[in-house]
C-alpha atoms as a PDB file:
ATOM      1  CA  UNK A   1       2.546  10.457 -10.304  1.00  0.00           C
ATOM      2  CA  UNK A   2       4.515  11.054 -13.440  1.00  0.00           C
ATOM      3  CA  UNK A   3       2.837  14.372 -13.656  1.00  0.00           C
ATOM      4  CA  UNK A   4       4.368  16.253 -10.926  1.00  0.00           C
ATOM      5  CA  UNK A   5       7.471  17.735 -12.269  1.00  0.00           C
ATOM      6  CA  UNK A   6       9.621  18.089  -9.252  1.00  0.00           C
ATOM      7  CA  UNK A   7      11.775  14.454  -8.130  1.00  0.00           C
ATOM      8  CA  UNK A   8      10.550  15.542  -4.192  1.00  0.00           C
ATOM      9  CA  UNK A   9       7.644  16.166  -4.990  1.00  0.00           C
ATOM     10  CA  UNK A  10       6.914  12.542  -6.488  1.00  0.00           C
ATOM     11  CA  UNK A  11       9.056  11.184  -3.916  1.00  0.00           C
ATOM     12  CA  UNK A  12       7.088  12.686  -0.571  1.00  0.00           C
ATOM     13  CA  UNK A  13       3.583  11.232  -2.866  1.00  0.00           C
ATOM     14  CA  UNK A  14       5.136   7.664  -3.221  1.00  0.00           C
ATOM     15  CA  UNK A  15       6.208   8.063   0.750  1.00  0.00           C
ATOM     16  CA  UNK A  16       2.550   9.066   1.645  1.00  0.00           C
ATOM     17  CA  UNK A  17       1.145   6.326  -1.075  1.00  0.00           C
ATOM     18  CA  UNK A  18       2.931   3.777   0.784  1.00  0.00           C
ATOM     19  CA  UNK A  19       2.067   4.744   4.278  1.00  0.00           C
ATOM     20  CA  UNK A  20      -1.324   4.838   3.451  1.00  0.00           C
ATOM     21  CA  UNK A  21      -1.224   1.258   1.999  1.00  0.00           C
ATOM     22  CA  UNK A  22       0.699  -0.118   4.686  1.00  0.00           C
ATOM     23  CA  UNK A  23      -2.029   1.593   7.411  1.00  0.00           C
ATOM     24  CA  UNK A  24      -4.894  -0.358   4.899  1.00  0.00           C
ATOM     25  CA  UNK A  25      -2.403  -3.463   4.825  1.00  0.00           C
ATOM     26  CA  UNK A  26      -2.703  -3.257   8.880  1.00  0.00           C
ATOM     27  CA  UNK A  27      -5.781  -2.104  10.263  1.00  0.00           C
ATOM     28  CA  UNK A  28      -8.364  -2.758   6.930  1.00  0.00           C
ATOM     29  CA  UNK A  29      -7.071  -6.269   5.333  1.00  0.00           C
ATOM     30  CA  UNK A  30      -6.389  -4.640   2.054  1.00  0.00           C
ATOM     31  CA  UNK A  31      -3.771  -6.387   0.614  1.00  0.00           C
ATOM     32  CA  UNK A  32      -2.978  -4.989  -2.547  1.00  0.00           C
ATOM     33  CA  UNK A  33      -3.716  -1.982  -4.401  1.00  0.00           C
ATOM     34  CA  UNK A  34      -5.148  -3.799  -7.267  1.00  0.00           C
ATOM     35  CA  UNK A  35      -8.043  -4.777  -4.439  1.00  0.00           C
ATOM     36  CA  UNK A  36      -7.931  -1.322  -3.335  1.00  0.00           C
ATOM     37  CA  UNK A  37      -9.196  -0.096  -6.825  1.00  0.00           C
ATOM     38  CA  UNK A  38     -11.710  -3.438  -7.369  1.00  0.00           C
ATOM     39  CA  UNK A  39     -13.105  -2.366  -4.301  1.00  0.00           C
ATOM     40  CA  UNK A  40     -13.383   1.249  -5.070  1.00  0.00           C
ATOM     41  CA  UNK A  41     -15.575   0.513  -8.183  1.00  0.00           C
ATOM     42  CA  UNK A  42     -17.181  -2.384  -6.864  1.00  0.00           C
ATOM     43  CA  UNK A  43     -18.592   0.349  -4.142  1.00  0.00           C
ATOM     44  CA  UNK A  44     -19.280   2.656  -6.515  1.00  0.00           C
ATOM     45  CA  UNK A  45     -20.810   0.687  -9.485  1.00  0.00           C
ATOM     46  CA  UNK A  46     -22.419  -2.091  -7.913  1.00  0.00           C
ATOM     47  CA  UNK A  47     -24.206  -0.183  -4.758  1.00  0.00           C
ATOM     48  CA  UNK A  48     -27.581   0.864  -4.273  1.00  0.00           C
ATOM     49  CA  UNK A  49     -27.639   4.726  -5.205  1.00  0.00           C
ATOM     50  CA  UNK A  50     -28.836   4.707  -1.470  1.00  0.00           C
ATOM     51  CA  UNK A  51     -26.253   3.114   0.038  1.00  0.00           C
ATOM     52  CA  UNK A  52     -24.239   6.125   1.042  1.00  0.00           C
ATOM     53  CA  UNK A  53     -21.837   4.323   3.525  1.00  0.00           C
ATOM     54  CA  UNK A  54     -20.985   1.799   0.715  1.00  0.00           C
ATOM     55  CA  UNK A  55     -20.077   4.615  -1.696  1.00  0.00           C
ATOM     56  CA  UNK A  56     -17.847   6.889   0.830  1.00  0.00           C
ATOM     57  CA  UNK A  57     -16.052   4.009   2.279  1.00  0.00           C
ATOM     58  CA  UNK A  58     -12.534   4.398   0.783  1.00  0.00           C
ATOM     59  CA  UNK A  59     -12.855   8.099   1.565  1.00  0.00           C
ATOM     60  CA  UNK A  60     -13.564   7.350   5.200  1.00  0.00           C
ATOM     61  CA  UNK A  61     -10.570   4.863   5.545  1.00  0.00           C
ATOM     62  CA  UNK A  62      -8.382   8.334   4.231  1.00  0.00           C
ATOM     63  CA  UNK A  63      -9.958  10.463   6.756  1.00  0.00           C
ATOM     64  CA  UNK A  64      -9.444   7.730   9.847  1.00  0.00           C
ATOM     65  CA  UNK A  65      -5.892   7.462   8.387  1.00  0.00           C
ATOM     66  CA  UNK A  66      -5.262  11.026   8.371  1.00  0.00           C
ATOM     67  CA  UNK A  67      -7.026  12.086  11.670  1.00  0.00           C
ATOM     68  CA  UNK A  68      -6.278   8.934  13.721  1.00  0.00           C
ATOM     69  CA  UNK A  69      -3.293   7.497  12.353  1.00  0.00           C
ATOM     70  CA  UNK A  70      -1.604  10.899  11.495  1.00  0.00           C
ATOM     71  CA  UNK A  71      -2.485  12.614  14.422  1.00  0.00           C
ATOM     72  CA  UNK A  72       0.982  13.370  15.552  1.00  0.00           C
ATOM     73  CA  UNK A  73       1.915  14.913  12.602  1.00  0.00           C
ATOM     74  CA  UNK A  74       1.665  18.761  11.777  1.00  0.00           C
ATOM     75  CA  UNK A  75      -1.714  20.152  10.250  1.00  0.00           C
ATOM     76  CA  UNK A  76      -0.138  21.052   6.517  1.00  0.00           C
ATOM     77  CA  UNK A  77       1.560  17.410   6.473  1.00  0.00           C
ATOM     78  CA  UNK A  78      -2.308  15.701   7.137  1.00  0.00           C
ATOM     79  CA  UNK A  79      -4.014  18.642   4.814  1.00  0.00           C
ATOM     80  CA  UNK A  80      -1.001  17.330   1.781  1.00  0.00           C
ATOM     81  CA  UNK A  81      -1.659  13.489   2.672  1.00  0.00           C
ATOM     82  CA  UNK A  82      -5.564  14.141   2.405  1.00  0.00           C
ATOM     83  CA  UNK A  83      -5.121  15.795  -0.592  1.00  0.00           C
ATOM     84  CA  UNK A  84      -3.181  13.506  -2.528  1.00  0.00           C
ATOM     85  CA  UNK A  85      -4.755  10.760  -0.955  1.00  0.00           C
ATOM     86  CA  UNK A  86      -8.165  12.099  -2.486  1.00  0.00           C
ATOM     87  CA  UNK A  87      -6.508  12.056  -6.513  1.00  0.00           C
ATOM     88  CA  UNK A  88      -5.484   8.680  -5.758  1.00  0.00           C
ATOM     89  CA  UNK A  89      -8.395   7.157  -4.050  1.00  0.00           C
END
């Protein structure tokens, strides 16, 4: 995060960072962000090169978050959480 330059900028990311971990927290049983990134590589690494499901799994838990759990929200607030969501995840 410490290369966006503008303070709001970095401070709506952190805001959607931590909504997204608290909707993981909640609904997924990811505790900690540390497991978030084990998990990531774990899926990644030490999967089958056929096991497709395995490998997109984080990116599915950001697209139920944005088009479930952000459904209320306006289009260009989902399309920014996606977005930053992908460079994190």
């Amino acid at each position: 995060m410490a290369t966006f330059a503008k303070v709001g900028v970095k401070a709506q990311n952190a805001f959607r960072l931590g909504q997204h971990h608290r909707w993981l927290r909640e609904s997924k049983g990811v505790l900690t962000m540390d497991e978030l990134i084990r998990e990531g590589l774990v899926s990644v690494w030490k999967s089958d090169p056929v096991e497709v499901d395995t490998k997109r799994r984080q990116m599915a838990w950001l697209e139920e978050f944005v088009n479930v759990h952000l459904a209320g929200c306006s289009l260009s607030y989902r399309r920014g959480t996606a977005s930053h969501g992908q460079g994190v995840l």
